[in-house]
Protein backbone atom coordinates (compact mmCIF):
# COMPACT_ATOMS: atom_id res chain seq x y z
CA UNK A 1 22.24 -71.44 34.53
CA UNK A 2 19.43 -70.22 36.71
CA UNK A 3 19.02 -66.85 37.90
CA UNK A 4 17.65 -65.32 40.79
CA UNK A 5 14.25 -64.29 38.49
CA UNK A 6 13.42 -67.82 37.57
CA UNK A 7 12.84 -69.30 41.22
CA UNK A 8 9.15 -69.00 42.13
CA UNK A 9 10.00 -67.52 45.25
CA UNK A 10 11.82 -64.78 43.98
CA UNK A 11 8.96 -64.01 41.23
CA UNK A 12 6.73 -63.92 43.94
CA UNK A 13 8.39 -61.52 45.73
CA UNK A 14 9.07 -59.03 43.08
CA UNK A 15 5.14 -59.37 42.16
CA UNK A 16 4.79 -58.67 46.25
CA UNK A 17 7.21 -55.59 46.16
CA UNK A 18 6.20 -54.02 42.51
CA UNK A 19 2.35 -54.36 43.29
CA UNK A 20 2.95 -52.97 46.94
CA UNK A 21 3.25 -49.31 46.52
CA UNK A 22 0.32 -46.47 47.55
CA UNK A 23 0.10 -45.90 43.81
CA UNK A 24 -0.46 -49.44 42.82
CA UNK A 25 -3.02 -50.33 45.48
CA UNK A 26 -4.74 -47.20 44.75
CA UNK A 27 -5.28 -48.00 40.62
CA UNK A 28 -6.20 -52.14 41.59
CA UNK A 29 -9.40 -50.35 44.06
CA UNK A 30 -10.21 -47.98 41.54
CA UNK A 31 -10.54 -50.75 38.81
CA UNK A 32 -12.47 -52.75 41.38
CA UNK A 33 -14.94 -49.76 42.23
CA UNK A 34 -15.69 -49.30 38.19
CA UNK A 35 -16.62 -52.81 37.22
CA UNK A 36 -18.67 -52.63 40.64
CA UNK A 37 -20.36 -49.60 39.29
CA UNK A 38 -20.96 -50.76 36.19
CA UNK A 39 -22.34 -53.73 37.20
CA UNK A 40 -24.77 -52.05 39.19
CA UNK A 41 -25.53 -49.59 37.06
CA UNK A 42 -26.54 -52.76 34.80
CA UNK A 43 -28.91 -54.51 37.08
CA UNK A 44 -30.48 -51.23 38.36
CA UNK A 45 -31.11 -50.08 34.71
CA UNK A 46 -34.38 -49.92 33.14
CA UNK A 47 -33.82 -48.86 29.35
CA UNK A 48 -31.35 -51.13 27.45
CA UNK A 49 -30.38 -50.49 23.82
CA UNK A 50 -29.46 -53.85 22.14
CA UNK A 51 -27.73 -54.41 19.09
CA UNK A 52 -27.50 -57.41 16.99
CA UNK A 53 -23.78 -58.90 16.31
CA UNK A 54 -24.86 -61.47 13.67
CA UNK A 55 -28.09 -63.69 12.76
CA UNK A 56 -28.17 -67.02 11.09
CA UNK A 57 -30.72 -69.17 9.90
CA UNK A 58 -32.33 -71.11 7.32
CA UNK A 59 -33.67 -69.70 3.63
CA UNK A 60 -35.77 -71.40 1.66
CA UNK A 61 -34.26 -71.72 -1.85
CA UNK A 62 -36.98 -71.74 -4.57
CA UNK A 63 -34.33 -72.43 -7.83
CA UNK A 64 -33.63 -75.69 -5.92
CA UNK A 65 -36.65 -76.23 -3.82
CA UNK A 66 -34.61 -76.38 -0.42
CA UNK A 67 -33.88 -75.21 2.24
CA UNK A 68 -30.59 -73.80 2.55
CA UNK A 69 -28.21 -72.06 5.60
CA UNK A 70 -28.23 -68.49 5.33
CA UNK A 71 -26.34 -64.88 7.16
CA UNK A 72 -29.01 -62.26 7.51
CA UNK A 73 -28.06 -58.82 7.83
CA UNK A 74 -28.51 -57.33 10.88
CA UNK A 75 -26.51 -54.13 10.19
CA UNK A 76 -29.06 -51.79 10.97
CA UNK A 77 -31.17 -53.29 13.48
CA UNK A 78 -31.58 -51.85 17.27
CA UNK A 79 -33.61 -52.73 19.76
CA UNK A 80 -34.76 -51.18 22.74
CA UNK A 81 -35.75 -52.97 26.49
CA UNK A 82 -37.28 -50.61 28.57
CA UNK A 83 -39.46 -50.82 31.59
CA UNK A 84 -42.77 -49.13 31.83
CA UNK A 85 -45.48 -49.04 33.97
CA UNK A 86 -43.83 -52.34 35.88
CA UNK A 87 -43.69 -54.30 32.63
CA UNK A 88 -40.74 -54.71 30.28
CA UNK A 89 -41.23 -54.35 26.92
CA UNK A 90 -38.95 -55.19 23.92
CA UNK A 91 -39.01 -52.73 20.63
CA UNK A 92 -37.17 -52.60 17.14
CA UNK A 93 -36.46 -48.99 16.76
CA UNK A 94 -38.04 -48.98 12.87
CA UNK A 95 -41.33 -50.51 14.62
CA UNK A 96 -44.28 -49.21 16.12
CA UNK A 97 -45.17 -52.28 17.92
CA UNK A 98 -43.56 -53.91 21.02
CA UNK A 99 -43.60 -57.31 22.44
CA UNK A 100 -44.28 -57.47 26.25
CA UNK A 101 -42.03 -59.45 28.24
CA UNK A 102 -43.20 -62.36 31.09
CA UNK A 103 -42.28 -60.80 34.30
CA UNK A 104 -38.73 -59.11 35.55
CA UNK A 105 -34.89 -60.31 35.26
CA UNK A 106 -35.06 -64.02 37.31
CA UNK A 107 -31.67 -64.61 40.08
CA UNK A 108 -29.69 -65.15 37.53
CA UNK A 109 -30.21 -62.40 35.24
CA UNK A 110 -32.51 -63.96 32.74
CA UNK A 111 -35.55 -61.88 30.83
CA UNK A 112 -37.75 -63.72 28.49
CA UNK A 113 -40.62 -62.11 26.06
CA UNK A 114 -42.29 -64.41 23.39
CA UNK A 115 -44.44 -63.33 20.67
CA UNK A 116 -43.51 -64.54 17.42
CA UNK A 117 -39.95 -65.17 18.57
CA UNK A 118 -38.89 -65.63 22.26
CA UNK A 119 -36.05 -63.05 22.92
CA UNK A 120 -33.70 -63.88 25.94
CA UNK A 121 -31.98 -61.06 27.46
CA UNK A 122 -29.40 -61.56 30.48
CA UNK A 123 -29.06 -58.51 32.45
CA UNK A 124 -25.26 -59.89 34.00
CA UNK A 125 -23.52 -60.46 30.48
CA UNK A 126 -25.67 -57.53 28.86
CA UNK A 127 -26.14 -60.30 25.45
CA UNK A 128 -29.41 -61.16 23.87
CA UNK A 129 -30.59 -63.85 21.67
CA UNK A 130 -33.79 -64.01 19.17
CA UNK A 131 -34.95 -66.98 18.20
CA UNK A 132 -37.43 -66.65 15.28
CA UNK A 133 -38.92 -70.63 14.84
CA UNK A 134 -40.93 -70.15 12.08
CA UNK A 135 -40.78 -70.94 8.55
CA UNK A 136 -39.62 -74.26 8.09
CA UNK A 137 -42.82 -76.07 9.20
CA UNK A 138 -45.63 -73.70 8.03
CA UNK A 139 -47.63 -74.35 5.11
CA UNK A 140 -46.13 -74.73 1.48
CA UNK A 141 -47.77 -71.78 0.05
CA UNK A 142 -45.95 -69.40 2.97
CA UNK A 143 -42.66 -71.46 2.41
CA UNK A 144 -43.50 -70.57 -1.51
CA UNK A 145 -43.35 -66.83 -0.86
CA UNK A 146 -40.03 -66.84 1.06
CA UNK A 147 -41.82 -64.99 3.90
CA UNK A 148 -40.50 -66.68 6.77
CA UNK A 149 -36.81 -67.22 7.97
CA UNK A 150 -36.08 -69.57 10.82
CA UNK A 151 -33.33 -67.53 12.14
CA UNK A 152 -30.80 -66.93 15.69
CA UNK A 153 -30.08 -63.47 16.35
CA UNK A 154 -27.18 -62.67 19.13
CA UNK A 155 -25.94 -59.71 20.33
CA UNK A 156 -24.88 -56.93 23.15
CA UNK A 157 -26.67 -54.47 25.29
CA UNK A 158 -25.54 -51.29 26.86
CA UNK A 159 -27.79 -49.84 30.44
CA UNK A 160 -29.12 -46.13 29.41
């Protein structure tokens, strides 16, 4: 047996009538006028602290003499983005040095500094990624000493 609640029309209209009052209309705006806010507050920003969710990579192994996949613990990294003097300029908190990034945030939110690694920032989803290439086709005595991790790093930044 169908009831009056199971006809689309009659869903419809109880979605119209419970989603109609001042009170209602008034919450839906406000929720509208935060994510704006944030959102701008995002793109307008000009310090970013990032921090990493999880990196993966390759390790190379020397008991077997391979390569093998690897987690790398990113538990206490940060990283900073900040703009100065017209320039943005990417920092891990427990260094001194920074890597200067190629220009500003493109139309659709993309950053992009390369040094060793090239770091990609998007201002819209407020995630990063590192990719460090090196390791796996350097020299054998560097690949010896376990120095150098191919690796992805992801993670999330928050506008300061």
């Amino acid at each position: 047996m169908k009831t009056l609640l199971h006809t689309p029309f009659s869903l419809q209209l109880l979605v119209r009538r419970s989603l109609s009052g001042p009170a209602t209309r008034t919450l839906i705006l406000s929720s509208m006028l935060c994510a704006v806010a944030v959102q701008v507050k995002a793109q307008t920003a000009e310090n970013y602290l990032c921090i990493p969710d999880q990196s993966t990579g390759f390790r190379f192994d020397t008991t077997s003499n391979t390569w093998q996949t690897a987690q790398f613990n990113v538990k206490n990294s940060k990283y900073l983005l900040s703009k100065k003097a017209a320039k943005w300029q990417w920092k891990e908190f427990s260094k001194t040095s920074s890597t200067e990034c190629s220009g500003d945030f493109n139309e659709y939110g993309f950053l992009r500094c390369d040094h060793m690694e090239r770091i990609i920032v998007n201002r819209d989803s407020l995630r990063f990624q590192i990719i460090y290439p090196i390791g796996y086709v350097v020299s054998k005595s560097v690949k010896d000493q376990n120095q150098d991790n191919p690796s992805i790093e992801i993670g999330r930044c928050s506008a300061l």
